[in-house]
Protein backbone atom coordinates (compact mmCIF):
# COMPACT_ATOMS: atom_id res chain seq x y z
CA UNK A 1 1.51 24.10 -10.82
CA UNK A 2 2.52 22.35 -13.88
CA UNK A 3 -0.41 19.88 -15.46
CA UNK A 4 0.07 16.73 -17.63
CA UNK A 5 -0.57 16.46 -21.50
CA UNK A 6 -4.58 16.15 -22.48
CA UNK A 7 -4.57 12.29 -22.73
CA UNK A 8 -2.92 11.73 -19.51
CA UNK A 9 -5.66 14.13 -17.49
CA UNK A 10 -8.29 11.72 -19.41
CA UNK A 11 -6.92 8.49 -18.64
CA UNK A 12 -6.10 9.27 -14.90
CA UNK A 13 -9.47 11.29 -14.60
CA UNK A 14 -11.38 7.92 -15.99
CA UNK A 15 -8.98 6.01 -13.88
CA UNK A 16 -9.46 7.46 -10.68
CA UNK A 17 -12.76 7.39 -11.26
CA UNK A 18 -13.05 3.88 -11.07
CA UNK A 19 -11.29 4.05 -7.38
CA UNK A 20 -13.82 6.15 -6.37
CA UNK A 21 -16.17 3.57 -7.72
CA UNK A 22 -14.84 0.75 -6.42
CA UNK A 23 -15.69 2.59 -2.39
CA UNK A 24 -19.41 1.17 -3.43
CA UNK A 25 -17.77 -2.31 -2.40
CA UNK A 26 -16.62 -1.36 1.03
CA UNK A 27 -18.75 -0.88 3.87
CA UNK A 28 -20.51 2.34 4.31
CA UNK A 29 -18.71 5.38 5.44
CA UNK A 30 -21.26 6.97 7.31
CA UNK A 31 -19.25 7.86 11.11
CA UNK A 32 -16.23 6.49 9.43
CA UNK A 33 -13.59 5.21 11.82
CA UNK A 34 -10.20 7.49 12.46
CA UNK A 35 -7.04 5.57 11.82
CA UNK A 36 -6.47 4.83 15.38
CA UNK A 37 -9.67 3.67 16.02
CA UNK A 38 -9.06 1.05 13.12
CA UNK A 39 -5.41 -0.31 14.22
CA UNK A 40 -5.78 -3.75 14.39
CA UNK A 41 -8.98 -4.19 13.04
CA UNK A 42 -9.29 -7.76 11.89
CA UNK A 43 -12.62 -6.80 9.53
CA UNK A 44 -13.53 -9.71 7.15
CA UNK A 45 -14.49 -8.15 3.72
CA UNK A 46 -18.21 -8.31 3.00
CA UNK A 47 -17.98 -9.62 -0.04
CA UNK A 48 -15.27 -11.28 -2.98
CA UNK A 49 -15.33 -7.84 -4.79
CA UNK A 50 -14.54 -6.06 -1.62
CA UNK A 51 -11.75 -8.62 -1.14
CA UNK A 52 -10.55 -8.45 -4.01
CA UNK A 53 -10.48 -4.59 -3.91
CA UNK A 54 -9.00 -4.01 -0.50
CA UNK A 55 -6.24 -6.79 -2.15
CA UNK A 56 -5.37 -5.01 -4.61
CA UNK A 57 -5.07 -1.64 -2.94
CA UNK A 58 -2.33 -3.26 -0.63
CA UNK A 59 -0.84 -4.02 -4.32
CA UNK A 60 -0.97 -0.69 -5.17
CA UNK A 61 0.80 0.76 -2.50
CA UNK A 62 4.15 -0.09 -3.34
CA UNK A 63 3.68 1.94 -6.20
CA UNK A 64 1.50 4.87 -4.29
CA UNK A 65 4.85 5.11 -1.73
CA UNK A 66 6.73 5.94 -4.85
CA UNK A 67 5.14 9.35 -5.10
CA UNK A 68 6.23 10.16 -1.13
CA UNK A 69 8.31 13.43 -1.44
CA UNK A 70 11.01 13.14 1.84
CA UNK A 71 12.39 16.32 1.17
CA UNK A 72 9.16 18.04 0.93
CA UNK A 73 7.29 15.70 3.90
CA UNK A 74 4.28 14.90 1.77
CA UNK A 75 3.58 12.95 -1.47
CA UNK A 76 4.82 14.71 -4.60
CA UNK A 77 1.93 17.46 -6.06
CA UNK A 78 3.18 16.33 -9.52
CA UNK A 79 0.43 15.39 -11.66
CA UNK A 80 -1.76 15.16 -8.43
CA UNK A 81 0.44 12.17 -6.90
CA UNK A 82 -0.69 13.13 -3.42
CA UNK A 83 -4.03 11.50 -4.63
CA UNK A 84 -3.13 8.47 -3.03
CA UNK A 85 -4.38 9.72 0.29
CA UNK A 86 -7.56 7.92 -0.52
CA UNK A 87 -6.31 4.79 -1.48
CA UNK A 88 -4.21 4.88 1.87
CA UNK A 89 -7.55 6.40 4.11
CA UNK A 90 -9.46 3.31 2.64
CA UNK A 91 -6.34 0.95 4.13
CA UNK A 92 -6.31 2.73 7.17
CA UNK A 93 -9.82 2.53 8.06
CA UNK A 94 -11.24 -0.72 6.61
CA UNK A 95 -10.20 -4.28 6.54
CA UNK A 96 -7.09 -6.07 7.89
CA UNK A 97 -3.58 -4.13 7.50
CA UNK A 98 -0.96 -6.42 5.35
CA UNK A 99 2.66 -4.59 5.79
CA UNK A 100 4.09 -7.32 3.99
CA UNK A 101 1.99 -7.03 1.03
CA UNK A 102 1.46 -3.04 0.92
CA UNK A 103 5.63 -2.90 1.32
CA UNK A 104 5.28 0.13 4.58
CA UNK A 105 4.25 -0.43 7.77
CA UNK A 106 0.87 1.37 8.87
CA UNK A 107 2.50 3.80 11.13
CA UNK A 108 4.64 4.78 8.08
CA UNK A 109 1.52 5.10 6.00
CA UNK A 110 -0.70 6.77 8.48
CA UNK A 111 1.87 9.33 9.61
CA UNK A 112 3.11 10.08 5.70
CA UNK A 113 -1.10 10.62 5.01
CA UNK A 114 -1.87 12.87 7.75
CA UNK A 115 1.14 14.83 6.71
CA UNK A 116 0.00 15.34 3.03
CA UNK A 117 -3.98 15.89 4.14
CA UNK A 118 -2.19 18.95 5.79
CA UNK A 119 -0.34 20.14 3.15
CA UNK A 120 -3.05 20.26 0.76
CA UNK A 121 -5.14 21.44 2.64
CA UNK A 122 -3.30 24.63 4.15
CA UNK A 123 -1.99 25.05 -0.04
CA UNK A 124 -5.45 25.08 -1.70
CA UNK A 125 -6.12 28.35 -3.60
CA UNK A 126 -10.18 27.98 -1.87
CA UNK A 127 -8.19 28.09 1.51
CA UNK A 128 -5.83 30.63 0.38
CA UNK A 129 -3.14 28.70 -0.91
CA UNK A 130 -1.50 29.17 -4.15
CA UNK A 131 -0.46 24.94 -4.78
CA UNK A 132 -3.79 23.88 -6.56
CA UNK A 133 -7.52 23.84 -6.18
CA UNK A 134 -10.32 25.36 -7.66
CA UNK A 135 -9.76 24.88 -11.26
CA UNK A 136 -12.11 22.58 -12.65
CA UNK A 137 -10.19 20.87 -15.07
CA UNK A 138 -8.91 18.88 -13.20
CA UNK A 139 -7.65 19.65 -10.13
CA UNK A 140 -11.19 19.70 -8.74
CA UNK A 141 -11.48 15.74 -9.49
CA UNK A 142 -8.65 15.48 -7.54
CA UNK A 143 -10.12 17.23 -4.67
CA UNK A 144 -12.67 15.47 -4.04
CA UNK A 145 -11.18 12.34 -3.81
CA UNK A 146 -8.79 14.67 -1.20
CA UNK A 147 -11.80 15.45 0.63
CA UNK A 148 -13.29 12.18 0.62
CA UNK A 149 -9.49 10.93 2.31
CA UNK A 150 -9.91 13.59 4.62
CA UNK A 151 -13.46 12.92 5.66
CA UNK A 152 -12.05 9.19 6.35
CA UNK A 153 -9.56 10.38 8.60
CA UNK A 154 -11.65 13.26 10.26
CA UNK A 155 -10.88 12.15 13.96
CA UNK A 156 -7.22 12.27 13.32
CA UNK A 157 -7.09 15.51 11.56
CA UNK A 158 -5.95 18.84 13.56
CA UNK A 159 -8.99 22.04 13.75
CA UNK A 160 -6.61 23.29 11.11
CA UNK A 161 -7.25 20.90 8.85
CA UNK A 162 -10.71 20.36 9.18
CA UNK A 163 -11.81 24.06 8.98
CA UNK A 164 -9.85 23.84 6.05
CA UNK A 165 -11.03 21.13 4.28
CA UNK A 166 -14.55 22.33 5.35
CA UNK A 167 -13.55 25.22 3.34
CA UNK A 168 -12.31 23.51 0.47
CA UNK A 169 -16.03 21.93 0.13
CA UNK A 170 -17.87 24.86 0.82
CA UNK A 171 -15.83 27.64 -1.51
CA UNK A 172 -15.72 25.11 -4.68
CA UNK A 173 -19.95 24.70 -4.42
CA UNK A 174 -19.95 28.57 -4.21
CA UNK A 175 -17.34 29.13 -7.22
CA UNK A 176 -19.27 26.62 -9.20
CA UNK A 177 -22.46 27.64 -8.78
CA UNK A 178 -21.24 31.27 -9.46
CA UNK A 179 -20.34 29.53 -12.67
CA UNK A 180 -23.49 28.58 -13.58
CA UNK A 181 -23.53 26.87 -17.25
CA UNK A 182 -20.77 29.05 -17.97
CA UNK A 183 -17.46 28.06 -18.32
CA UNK A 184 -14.31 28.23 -16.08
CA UNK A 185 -11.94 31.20 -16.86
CA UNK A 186 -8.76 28.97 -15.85
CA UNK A 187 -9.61 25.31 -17.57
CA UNK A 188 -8.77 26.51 -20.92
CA UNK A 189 -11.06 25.11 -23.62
CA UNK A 190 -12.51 22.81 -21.62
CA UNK A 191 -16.46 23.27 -21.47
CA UNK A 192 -19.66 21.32 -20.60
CA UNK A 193 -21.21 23.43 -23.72
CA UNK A 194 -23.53 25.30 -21.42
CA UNK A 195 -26.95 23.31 -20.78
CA UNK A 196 -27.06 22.17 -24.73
CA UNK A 197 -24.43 19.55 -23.15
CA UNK A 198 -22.32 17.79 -26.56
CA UNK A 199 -22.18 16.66 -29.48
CA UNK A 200 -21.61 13.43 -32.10
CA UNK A 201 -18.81 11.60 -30.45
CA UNK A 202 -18.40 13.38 -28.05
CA UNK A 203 -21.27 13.38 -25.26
CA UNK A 204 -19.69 15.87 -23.16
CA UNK A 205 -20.34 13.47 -19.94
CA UNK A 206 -16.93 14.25 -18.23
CA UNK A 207 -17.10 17.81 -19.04
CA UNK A 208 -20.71 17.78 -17.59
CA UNK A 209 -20.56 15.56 -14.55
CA UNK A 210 -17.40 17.49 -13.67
CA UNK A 211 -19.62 20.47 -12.49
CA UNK A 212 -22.35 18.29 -10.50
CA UNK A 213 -19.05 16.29 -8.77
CA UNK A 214 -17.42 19.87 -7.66
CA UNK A 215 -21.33 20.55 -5.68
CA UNK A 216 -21.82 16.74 -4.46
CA UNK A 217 -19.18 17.25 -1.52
CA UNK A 218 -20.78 20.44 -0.16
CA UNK A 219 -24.70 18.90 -0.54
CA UNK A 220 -23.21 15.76 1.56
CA UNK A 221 -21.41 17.56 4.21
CA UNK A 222 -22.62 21.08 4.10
CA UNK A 223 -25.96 20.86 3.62
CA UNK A 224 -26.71 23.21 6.42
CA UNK A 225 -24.94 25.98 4.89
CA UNK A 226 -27.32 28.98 3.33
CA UNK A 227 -26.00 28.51 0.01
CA UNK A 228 -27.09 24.70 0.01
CA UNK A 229 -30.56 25.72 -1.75
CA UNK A 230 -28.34 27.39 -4.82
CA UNK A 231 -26.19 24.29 -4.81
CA UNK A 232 -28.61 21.93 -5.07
CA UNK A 233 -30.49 23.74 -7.68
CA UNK A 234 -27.20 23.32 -10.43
């Protein structure tokens, strides 16, 4: 899978960031609802920043339906387009659906996300696809905001799927921790500079937090798993 240039994997990592930042203004997500179970939901924001948020994201999705690939029947994998599951999962389960303002209708939205969480899913190399996964920089970033769509959507995912994505945040807490402070054979030069962390102008942060955000998925919804004790120790 082809990767952009160095400033564009900084500006969308910092950038997608801030969506998953923003979440903090919904509601929580604890027993999320499906997609189904939220058609027609007529859920006042709790707040003006949530408002404004969930707004905004209806915005965005004129743009986000630019990355649908029809030929394929999923959004494009090109510099990690299909990212927009989340944004859509957030639509799909939380606030008031605006066709008119997102520029699709939710059936369109819901059926085009389902389709993509399954594709990725089945195409991760933790799951035995070849497509994109694993690497930490920076397809993991990606992947968890993947999972976190998923997790959104769980009651309208196939077993499939979910043993799948279950996968995905189980195998990436095991190669990471296998990792250690050491870095990852396929992300190039990119390093959290073992424990010592970085340097004058350049903290490291990303590089470090990267590692911690690939085991945070697995602590919240694998903590039963034997290997939780390792995981939670990185």
């Amino acid at each position: 899978m082809s990767h952009p240039s160095l400033p564009l994997d900084r500006r969308r990592f910092l950038y997608l960031a801030g969506l998953t930042g923003a979440l903090a203004a919904l509601p929580p997500l604890t027993g999320a609802a499906s997609a189904h179970a939220a058609r027609g939901r007529t859920d006042t924001p709790p707040d003006a920043v949530a408002a404004t948020y969930l707004r905004v994201l209806l915005d965005h999705t004129r743009w986000s339906e630019t990355q649908w690939d029809e030929a394929q029947g999923h959004y494009t994998a090109k510099d990690f387009g299909f990212a927009v599951v989340l944004g859509n999962a957030v639509l799909l389960t939380h606030g008031t659906y605006d066709a008119a303002r997102a520029g699709t209708d939710r059936e369109t939205l819901e059926r085009r996300t389902l389709a993509t969480i399954r594709h990725f899913a089945a195409s991760n190399r933790l799951t035995g696809g070849d497509e994109w996964g694993r690497t930490l920089f920076f397809d993991t970033t990606f992947q968890s905001y993947f999972v976190l769509a998923a997790r959104l959507l769980w009651k309208d995912l196939d077993t499939a799927t979910r043993r799948n994505v279950e996968t995905i945040v189980r195998e990436q807490a095991v190669y990471t921790a296998s990792l250690g402070s050491g870095d990852d054979p396929a992300s190039g030069d990119w390093t959290p500079n073992g424990l010592t962390g970085g340097h004058v102008g350049d903290t490291k942060l990303e590089e470090m937090g990267l590692y911690a955000q690939t085991l945070a998925p697995a602590l919240a919804w694998a903590h039963d798993d034997p290997r939780a004790a390792d995981w939670a120790r990185w």
